[in-house]
Protein backbone atom coordinates (compact mmCIF):
# COMPACT_ATOMS: atom_id res chain seq x y z
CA UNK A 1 74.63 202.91 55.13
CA UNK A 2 76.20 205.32 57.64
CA UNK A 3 71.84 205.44 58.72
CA UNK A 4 71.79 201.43 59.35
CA UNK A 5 75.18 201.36 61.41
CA UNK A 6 73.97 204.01 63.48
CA UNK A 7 70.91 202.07 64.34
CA UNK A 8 72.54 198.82 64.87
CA UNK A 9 75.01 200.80 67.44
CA UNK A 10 71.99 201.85 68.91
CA UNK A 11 70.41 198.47 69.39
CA UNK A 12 73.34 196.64 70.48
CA UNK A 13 73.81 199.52 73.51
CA UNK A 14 70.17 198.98 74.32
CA UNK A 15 70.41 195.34 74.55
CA UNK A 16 73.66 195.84 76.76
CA UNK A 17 71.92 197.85 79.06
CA UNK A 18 69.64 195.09 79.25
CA UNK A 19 71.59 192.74 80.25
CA UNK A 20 72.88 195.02 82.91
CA UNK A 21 70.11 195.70 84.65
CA UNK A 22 69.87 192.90 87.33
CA UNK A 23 66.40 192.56 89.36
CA UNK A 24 65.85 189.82 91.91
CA UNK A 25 62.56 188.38 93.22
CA UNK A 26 60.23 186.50 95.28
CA UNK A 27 56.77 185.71 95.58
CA UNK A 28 57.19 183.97 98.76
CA UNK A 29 57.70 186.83 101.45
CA UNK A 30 56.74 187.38 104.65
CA UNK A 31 54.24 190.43 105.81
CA UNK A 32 53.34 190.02 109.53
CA UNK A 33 51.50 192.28 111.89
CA UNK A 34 51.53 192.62 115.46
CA UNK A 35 49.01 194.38 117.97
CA UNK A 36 48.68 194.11 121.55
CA UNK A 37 46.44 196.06 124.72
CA UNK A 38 45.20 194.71 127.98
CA UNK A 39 42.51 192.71 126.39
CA UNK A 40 43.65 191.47 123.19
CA UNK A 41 46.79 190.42 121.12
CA UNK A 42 46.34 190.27 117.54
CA UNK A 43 48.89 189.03 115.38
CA UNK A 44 48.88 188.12 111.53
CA UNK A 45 50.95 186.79 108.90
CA UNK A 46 51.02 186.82 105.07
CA UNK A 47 53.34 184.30 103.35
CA UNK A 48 52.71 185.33 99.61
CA UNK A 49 54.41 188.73 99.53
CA UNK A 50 56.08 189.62 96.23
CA UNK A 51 58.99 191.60 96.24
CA UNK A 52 61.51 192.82 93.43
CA UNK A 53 65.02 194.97 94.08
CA UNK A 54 66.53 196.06 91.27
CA UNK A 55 70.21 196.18 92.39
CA UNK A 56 71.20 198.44 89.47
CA UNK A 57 68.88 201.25 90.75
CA UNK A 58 69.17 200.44 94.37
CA UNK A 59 64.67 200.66 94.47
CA UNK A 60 63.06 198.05 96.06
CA UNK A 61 59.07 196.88 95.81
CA UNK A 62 56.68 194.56 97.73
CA UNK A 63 53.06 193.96 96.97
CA UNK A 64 50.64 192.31 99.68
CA UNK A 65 47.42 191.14 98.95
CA UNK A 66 45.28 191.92 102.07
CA UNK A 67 43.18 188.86 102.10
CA UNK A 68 46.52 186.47 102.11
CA UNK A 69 46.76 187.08 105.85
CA UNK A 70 45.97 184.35 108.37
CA UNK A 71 44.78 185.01 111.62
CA UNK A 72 44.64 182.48 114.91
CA UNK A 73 40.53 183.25 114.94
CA UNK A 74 38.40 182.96 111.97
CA UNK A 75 36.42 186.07 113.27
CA UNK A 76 39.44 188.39 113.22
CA UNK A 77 39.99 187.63 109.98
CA UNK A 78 36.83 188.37 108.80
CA UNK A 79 36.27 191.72 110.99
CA UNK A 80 40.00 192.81 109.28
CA UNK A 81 39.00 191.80 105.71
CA UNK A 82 35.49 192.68 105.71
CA UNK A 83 35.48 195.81 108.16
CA UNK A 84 38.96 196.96 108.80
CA UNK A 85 41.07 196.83 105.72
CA UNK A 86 37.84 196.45 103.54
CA UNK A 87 40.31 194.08 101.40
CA UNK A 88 37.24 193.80 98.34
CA UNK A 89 37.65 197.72 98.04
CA UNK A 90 41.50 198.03 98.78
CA UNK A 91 42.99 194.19 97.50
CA UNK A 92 46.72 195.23 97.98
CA UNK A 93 48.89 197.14 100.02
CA UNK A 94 52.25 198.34 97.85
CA UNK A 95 55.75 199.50 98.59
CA UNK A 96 58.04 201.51 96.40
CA UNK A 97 60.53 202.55 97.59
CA UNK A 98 64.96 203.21 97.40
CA UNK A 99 67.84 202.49 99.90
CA UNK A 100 69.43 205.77 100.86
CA UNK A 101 73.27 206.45 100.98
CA UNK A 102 74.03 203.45 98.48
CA UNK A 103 75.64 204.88 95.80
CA UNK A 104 77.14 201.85 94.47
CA UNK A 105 74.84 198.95 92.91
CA UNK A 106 73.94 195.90 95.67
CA UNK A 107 76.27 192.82 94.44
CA UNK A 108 75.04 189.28 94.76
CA UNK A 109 78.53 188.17 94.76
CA UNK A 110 79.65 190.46 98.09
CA UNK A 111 78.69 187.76 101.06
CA UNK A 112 78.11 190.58 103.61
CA UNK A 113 75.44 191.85 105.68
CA UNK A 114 74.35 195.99 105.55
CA UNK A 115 71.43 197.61 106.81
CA UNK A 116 70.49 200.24 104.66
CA UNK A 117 68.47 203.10 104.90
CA UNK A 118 64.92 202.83 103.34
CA UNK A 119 62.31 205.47 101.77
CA UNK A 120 59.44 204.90 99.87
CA UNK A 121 55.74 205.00 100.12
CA UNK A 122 53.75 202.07 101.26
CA UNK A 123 49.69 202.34 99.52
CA UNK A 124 47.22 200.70 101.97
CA UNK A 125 43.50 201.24 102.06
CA UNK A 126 43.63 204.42 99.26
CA UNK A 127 46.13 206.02 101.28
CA UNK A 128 49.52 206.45 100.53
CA UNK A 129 52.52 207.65 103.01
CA UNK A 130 56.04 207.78 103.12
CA UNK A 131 57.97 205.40 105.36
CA UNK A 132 61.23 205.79 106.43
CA UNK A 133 62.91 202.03 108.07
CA UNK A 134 65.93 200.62 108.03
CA UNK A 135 66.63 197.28 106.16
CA UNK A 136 69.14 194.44 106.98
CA UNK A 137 70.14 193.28 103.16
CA UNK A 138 72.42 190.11 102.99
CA UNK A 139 74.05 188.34 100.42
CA UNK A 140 75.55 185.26 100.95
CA UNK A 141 76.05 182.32 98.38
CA UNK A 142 74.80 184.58 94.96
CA UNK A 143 71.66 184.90 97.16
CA UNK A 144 69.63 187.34 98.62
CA UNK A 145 67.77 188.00 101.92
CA UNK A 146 66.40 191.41 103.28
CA UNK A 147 63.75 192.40 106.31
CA UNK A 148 62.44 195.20 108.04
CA UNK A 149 60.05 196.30 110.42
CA UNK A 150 58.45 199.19 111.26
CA UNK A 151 55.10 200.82 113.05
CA UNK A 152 51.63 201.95 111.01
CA UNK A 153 48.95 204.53 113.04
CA UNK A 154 45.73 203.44 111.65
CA UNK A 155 44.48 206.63 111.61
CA UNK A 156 47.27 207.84 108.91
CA UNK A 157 45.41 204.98 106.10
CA UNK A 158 41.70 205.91 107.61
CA UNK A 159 41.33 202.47 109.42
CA UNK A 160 38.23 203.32 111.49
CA UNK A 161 37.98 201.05 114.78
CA UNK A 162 34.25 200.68 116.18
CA UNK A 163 34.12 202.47 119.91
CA UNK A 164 32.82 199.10 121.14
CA UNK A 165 36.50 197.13 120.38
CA UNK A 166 38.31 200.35 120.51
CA UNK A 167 40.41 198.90 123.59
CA UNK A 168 41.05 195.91 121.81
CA UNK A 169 42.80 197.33 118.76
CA UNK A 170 46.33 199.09 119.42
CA UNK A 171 46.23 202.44 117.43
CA UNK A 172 49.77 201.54 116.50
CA UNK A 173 50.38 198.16 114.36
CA UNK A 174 54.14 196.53 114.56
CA UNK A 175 54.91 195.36 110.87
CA UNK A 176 57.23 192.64 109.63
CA UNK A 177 58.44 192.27 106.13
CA UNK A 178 60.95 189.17 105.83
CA UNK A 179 62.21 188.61 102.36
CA UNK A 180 64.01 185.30 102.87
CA UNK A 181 65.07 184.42 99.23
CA UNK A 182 65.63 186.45 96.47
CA UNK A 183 66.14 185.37 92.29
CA UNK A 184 67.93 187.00 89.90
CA UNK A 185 65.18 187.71 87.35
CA UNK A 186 65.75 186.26 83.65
């Protein structure tokens, strides 16, 4: 007897912690890249990004699929899928990563705005590296918005530029991630 309560003790804490463990979501964020030289700007955006915080934990994840981003010319877009980012081989770029200096869980009830610090490590193209950004969370409404941007060196996730467009490709890329609308997960 003593054998059963224990186990239903045991249950009912699991299930609590279930219940505690908020996560919100999206699978309509924002990924956009920037590049500019002398000769060419080239600029892209992704509209499909899924993300998940888990405000218990304070982590935060996006996933990208490489071929979801739309370019002005249809030839860029091919070059970056086919040649750059070789998107058949390498589908997906990932983030995992944790806001730094939160001790405290992220509340959808607060209504405030924080920028937070951000670690993780983004996987793009079989590499994987550790970025360091800040994000601008905000709640507002039991809702949830967060972006960030930061800069990628090709070089660091072996993206190999011809010689022949070598000027036309910035060896630095400006990222966007805007998170517009996050769900509490059921």
């Amino acid at each position: 007897m003593n054998r059963i309560l224990m186990l239903t003790i045991f249950f009912i804490q699991i299930s609590f912690l279930g219940i505690a463990q908020k996560k919100v979501f999206t699978k309509t964020g924002v990924a956009s890249f920037y590049s500019k030289t002398s000769m060419e700007k080239i600029e892209a955006v992704n509209k499909k990004v899924l993300a998940v915080l888990d405000l218990e934990k304070n982590n935060i994840e996006f996933s990208i699929l490489i071929k979801g981003f739309e370019f002005e010319k249809a030839t860029m877009q091919e070059h970056f899928n086919e040649d750059y980012l070789e998107s058949d081989k390498y589908p997906k770029a990932v983030f995992k990563g944790k806001f730094e200096g939160q001790n405290t869980p992220i509340l959808l009830e607060d209504n405030k705005k924080v920028s937070l610090k951000v670690i993780g490590s983004l996987t793009m193209h079989g590499i994987t590296k550790v970025i360091n950004t800040i994000a601008v969370v905000e709640t507002k409404n039991k809702t949830m918005s967060a972006n960030t941007n930061f800069k990628l060196i090709l070089s660091d996730f072996n993206i190999k530029v011809p010689a022949l467009v070598a000027n036309n490709i910035s060896k630095e890329i400006e990222v966007k991630i805007n998170i517009p609308s996050l769900q509490e997960m059921k």
